[in-house]
N, C-alpha and C. Protein backbone atom coordinates (compact mmCIF):
# COMPACT_ATOMS: atom_id res chain seq x y z
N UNK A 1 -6.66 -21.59 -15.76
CA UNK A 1 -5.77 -20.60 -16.35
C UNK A 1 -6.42 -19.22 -16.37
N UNK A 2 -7.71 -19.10 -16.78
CA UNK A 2 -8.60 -17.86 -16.47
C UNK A 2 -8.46 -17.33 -15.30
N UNK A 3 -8.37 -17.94 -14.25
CA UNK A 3 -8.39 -17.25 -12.77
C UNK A 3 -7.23 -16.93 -12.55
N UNK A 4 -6.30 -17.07 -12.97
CA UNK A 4 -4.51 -16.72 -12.63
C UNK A 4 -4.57 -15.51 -13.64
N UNK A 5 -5.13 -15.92 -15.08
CA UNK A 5 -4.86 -14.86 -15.91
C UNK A 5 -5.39 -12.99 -15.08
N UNK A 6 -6.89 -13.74 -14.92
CA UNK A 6 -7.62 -12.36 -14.00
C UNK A 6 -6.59 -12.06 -13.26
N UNK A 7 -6.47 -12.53 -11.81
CA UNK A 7 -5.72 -12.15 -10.90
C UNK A 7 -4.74 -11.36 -11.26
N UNK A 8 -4.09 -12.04 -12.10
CA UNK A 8 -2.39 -11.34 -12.95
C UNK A 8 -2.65 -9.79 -13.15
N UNK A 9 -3.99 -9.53 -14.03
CA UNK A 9 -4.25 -8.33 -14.57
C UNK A 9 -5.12 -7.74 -13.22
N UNK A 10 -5.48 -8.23 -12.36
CA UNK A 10 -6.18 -6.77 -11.90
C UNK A 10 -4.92 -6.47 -10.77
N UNK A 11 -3.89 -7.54 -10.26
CA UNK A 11 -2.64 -7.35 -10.16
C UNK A 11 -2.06 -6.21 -10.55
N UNK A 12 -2.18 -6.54 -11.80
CA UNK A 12 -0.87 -5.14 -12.62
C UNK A 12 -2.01 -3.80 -13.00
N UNK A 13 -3.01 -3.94 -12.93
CA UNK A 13 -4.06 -2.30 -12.59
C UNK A 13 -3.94 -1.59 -11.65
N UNK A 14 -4.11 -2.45 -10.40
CA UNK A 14 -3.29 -1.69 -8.92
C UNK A 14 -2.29 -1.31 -9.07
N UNK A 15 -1.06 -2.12 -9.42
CA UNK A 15 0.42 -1.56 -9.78
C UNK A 15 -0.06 -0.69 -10.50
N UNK A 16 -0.04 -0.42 -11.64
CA UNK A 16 -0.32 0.25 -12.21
C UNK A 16 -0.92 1.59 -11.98
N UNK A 17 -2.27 1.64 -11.24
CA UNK A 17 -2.69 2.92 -10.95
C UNK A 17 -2.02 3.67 -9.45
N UNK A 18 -1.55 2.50 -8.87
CA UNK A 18 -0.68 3.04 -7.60
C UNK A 18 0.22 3.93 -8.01
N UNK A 19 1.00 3.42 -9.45
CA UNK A 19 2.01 4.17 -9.58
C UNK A 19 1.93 5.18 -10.32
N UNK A 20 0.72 5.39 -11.42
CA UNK A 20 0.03 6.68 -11.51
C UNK A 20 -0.25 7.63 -10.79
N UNK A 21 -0.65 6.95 -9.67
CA UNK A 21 -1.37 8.16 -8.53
C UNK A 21 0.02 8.70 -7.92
N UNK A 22 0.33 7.53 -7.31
CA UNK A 22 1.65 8.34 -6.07
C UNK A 22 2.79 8.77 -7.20
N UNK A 23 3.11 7.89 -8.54
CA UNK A 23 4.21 8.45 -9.59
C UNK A 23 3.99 9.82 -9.46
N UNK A 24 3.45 10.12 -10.17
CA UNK A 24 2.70 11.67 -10.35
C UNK A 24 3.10 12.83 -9.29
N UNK A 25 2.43 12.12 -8.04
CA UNK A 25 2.79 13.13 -6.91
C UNK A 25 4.22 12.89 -6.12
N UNK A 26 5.31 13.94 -6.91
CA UNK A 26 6.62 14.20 -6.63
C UNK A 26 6.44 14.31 -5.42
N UNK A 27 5.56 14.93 -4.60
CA UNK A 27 5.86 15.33 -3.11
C UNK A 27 6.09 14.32 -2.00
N UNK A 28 5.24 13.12 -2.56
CA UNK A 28 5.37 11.79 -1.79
C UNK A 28 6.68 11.51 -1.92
N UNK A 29 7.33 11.00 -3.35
CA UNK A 29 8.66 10.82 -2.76
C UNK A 29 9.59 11.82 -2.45
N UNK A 30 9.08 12.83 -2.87
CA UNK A 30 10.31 13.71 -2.30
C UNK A 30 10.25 14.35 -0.79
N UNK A 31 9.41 14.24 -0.24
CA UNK A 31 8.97 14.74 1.20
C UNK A 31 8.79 13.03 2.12
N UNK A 32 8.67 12.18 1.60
CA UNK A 32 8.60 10.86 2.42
C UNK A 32 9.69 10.05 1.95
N UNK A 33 10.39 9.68 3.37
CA UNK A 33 11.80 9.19 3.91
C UNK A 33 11.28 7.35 3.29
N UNK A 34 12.16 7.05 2.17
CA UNK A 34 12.27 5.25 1.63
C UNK A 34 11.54 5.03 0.90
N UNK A 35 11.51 4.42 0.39
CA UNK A 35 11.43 3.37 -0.73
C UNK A 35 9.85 3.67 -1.67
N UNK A 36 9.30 4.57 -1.56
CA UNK A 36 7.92 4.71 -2.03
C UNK A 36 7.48 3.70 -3.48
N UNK A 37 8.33 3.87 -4.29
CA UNK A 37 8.24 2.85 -5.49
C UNK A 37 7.92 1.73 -5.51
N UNK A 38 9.14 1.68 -4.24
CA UNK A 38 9.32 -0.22 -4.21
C UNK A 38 8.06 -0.58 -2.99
N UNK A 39 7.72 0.22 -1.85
CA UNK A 39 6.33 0.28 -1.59
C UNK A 39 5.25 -0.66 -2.30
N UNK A 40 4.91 0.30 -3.59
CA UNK A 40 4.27 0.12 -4.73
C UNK A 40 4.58 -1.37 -5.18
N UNK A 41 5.33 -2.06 -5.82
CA UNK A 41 5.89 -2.58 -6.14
C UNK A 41 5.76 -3.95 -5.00
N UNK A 42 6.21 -4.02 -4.00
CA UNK A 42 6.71 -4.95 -3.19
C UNK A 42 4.87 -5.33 -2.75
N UNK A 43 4.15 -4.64 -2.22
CA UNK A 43 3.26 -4.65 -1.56
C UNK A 43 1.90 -4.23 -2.22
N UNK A 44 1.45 -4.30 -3.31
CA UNK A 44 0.57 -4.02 -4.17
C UNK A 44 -0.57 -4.81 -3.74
N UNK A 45 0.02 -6.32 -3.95
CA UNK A 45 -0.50 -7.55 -4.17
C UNK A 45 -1.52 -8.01 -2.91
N UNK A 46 -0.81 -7.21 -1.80
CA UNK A 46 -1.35 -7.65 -0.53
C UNK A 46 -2.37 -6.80 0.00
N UNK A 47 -2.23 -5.57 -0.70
CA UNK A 47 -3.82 -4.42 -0.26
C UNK A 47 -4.76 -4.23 -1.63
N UNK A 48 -5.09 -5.22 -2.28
CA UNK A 48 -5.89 -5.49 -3.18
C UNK A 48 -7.25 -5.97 -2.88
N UNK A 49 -8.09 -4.93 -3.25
CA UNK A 49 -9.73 -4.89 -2.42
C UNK A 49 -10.28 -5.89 -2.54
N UNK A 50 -10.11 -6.91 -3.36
CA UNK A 50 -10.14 -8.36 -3.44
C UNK A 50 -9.88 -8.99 -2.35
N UNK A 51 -10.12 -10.07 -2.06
CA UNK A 51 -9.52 -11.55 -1.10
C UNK A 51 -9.12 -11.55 -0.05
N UNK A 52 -9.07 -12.48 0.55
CA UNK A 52 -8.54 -12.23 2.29
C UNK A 52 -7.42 -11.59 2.11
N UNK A 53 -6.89 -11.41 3.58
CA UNK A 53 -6.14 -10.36 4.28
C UNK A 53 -5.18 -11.45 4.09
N UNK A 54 -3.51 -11.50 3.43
CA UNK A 54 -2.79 -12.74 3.72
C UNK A 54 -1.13 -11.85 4.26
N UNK A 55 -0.52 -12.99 4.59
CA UNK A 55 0.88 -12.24 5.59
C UNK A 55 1.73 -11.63 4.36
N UNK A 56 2.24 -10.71 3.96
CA UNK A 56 3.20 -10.06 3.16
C UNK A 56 4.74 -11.26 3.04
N UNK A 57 5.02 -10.85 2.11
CA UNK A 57 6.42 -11.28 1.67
C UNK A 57 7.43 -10.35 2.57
N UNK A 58 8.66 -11.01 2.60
CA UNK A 58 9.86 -10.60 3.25
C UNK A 58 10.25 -9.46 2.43
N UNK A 59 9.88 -9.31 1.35
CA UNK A 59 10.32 -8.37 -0.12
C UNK A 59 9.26 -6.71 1.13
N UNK A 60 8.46 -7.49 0.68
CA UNK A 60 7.24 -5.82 0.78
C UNK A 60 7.37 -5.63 2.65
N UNK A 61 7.95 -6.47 3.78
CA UNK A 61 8.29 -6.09 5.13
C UNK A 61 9.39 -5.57 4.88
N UNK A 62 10.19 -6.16 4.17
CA UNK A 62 11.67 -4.77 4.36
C UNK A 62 11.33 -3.46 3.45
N UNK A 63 10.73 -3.06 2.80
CA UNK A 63 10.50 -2.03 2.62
C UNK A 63 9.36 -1.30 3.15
N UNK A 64 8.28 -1.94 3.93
CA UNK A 64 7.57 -1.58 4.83
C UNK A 64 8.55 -0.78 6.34
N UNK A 65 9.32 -1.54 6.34
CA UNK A 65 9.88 -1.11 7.96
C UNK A 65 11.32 0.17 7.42
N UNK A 66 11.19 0.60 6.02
CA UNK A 66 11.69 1.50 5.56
C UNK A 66 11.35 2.50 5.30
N UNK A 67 10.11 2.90 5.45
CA UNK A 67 9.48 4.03 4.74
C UNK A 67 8.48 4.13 5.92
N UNK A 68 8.78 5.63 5.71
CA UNK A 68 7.81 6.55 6.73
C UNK A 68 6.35 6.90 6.10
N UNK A 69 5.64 5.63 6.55
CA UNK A 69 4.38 5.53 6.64
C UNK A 69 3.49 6.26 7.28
N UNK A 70 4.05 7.35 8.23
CA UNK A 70 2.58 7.92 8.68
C UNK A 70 2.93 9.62 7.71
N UNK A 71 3.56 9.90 6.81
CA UNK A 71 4.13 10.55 5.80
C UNK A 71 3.53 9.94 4.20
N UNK A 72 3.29 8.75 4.32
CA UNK A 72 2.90 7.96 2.89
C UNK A 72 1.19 8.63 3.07
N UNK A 73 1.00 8.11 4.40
CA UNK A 73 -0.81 8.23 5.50
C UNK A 73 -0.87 9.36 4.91
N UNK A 74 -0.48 10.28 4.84
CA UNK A 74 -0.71 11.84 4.85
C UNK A 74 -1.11 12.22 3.27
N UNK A 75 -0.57 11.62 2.33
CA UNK A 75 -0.63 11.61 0.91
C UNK A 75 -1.64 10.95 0.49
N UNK A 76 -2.33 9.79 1.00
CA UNK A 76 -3.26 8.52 0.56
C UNK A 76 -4.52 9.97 0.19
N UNK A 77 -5.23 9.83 -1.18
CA UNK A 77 -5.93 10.32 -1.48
C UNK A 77 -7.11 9.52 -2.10
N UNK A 78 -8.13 10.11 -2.54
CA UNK A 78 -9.50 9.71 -2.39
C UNK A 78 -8.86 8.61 -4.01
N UNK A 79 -8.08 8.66 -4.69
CA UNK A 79 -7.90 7.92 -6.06
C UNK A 79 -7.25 6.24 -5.46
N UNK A 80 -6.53 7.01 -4.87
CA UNK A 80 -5.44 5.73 -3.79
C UNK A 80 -6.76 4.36 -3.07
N UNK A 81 -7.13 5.15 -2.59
CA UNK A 81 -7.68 4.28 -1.75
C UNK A 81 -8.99 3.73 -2.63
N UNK A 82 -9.78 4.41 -4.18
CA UNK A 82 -10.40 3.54 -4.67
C UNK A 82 -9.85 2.42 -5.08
N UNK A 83 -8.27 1.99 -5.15
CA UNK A 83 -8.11 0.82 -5.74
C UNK A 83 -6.83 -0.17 -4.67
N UNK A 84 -7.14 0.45 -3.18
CA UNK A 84 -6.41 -0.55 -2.24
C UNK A 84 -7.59 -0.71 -0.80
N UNK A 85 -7.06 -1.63 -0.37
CA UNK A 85 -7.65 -1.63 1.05
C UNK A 85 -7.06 -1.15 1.82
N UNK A 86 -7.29 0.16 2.59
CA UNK A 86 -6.45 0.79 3.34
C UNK A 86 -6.71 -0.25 4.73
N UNK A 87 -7.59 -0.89 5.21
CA UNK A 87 -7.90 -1.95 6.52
C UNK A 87 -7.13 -3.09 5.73
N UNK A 88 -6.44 -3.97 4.87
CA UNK A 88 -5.14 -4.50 4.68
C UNK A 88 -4.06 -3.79 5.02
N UNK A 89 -4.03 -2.33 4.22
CA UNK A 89 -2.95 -1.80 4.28
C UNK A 89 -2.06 -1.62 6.23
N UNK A 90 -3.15 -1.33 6.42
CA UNK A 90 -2.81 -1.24 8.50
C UNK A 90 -2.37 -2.31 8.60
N UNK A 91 -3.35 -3.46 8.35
CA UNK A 91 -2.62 -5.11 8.79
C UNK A 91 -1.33 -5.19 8.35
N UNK A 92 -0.98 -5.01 6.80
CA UNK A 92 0.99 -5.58 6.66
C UNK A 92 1.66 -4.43 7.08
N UNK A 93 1.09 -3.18 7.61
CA UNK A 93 2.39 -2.73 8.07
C UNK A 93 2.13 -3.11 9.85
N UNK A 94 1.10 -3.94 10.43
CA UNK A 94 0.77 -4.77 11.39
C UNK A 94 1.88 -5.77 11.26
N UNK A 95 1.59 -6.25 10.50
CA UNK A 95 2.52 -7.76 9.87
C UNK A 95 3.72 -7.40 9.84
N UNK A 96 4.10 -6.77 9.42
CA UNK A 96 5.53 -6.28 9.35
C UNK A 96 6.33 -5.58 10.34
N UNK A 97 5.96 -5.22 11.31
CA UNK A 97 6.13 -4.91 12.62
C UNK A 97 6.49 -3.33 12.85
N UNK A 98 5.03 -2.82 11.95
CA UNK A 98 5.31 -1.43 12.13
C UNK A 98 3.96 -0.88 11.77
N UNK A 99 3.48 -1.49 13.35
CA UNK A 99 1.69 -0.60 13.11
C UNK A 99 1.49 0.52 12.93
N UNK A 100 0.56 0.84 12.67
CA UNK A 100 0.46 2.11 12.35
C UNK A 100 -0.32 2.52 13.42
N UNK A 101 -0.09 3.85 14.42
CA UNK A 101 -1.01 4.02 16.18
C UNK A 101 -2.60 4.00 15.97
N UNK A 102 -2.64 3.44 17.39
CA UNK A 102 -4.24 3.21 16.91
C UNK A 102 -4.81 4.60 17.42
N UNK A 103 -5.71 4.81 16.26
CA UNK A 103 -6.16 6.42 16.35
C UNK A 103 -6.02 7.09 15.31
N UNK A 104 -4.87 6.85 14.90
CA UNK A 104 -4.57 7.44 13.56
C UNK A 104 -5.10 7.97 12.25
N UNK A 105 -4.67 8.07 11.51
CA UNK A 105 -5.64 8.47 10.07
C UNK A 105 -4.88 8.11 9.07
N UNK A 106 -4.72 7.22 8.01
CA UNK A 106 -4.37 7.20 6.78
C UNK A 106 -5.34 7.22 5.64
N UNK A 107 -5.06 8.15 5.24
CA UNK A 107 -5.85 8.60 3.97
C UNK A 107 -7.08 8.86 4.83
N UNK A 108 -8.26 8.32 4.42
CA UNK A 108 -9.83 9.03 5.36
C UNK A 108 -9.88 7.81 6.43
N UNK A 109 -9.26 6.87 6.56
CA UNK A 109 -9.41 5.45 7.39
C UNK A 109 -8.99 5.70 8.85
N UNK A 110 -9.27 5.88 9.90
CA UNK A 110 -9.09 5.51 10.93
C UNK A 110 -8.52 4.30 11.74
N UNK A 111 -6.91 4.25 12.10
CA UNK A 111 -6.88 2.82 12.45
C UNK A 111 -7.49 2.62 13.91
N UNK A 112 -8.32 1.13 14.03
CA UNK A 112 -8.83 1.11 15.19
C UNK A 112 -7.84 0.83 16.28
């Protein structure tokens, strides 16, 4: 029950500070096209600097293949990325069938 409990909470810290960081900055959602919230929300769970890399839910791919991610890329700041894996983050929008080009830059990360 301890290990579900952990998980649960450092779960809802990411939520949590995701939606501090990007909440905060109006410009993300108001300058980037879908779903930024639900982003947050749908897909938290899966770029958590913790644990293997695992396939996303159908929930966090449809709002992955909604939102203009190389516009989200552009916003990822040095707070963002202390509490996600931006090398997950490439994989589910990999997974979800909307890589991100290789070369690229989200936030300071380079996709290979």
């Amino acid at each position: 029950m301890a290990i579900s409990t952990s998980h649960f909470m450092y779960f809802a810290i990411v939520v949590c500070s995701l939606a501090v960081i990007l909440g905060n900055n109006n410009s993300v959602s108001a300058q980037c096209q879908g779903d930024v919230q639900g982003l947050m929300e749908q897909c938290a769970r899966y770029v958590q600097k913790s644990g293997p890399k695992i396939q996303p839910s159908g929930g966090c791919c449809g709002v992955v293949k909604n939102v203009d991610l190389s516009c989200v890329c552009n916003h990822i700041t040095v707070e963002v990325e202390s509490v996600i894996s931006m090398e997950k983050a490439a994989f589910i929008a990999e997974a979800c069938g909307k890589p991100l080009a290789h070369g690229s830059q989200c936030g300071s990360y380079i996709v290979p």
